[in-house]
Protein backbone atom coordinates (compact mmCIF):
# COMPACT_ATOMS: atom_id res chain seq x y z
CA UNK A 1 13.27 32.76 9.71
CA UNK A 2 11.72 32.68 6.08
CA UNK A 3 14.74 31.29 4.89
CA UNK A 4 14.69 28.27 7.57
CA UNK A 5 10.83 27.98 6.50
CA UNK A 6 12.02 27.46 2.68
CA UNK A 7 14.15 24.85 3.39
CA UNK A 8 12.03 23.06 5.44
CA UNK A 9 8.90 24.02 3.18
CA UNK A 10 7.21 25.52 6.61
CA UNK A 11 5.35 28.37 6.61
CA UNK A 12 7.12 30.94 8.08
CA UNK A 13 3.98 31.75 10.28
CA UNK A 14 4.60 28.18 11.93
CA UNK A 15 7.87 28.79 12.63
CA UNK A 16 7.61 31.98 14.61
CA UNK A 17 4.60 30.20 16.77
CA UNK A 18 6.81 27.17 17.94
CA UNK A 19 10.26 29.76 18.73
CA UNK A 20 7.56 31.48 20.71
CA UNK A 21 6.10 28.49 22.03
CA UNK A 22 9.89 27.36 23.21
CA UNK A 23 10.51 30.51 24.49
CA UNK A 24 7.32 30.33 26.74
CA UNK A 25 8.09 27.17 27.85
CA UNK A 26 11.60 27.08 28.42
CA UNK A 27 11.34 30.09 31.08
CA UNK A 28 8.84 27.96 33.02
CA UNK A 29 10.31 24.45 32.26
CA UNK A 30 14.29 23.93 31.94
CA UNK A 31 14.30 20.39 30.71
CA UNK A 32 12.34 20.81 28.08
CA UNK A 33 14.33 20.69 24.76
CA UNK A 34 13.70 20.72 21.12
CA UNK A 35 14.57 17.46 19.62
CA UNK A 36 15.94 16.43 16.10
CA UNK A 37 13.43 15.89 13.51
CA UNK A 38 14.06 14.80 10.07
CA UNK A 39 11.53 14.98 7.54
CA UNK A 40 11.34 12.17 4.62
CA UNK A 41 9.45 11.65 1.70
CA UNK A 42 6.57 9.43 2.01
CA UNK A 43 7.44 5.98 0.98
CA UNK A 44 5.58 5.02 -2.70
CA UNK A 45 2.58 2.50 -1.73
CA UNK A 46 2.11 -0.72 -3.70
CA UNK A 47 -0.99 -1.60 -4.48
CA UNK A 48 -2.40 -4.89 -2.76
CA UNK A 49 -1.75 -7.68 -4.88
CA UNK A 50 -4.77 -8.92 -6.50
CA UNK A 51 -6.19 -11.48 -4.84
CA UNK A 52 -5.73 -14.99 -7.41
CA UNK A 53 -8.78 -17.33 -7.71
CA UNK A 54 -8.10 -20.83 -6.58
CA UNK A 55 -10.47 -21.75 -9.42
CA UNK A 56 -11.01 -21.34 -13.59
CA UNK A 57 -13.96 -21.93 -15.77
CA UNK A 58 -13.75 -23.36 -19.05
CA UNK A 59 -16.22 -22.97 -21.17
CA UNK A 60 -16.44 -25.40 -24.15
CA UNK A 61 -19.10 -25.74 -27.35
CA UNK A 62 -22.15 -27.40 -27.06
CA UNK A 63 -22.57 -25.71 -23.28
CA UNK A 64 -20.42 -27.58 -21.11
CA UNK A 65 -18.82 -25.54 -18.58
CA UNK A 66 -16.00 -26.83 -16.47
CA UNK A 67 -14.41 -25.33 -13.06
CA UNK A 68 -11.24 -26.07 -12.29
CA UNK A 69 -9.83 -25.76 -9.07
CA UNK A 70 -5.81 -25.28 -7.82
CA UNK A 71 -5.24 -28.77 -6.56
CA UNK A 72 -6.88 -30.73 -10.07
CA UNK A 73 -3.78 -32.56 -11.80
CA UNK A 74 -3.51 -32.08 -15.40
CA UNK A 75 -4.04 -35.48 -16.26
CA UNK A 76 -7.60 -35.59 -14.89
CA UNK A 77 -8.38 -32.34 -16.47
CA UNK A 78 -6.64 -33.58 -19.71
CA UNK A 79 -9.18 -36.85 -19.53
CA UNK A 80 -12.29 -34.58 -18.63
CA UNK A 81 -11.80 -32.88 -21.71
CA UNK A 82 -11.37 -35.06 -23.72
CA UNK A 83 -14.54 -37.40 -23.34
CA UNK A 84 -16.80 -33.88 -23.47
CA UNK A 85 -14.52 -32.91 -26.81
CA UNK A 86 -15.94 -36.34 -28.16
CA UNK A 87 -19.48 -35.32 -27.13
């Protein structure tokens, strides 16, 4: 029994309850069976991906602070910055 317990890193104490549990139950209850079981490491968990901001802030001298959002085209930004650059 101990060596059963080892391999299946089960204390030995556990093992002896559910043979005696079977036994119990077997006398009263013939279809009852013990069924395959195999044991597997847990799988590794990946974090959640970080959510990504639809939206930067650029902060330029003389206090201007632009937000940028996901759908701005980089022309229109491109023009934005450069009439405050001239300010």
């Amino acid at each position: 029994m101990s060596l059963v317990a080892r391999q299946y890193d089960v204390n030995v104490n556990q093992v002896f309850a559910w043979r005696k549990r079977y036994r119990a139950r077997s006398t009263v209850a013939t279809e009852l069976q013990l069924m395959p079981v195999t044991v597997t490491p847990d799988q590794p968990v990946e974090p959640a991906p970080t959510r990504v901001s639809e939206l930067i802030e650029i902060e330029l001298p003389g206090g201007y602070r632009v937000r940028v959002g996901s759908g701005a085209k980089a022309s229109m930004l491109r023009l934005v910055l450069d009439v405050l650059e001239r300010r």
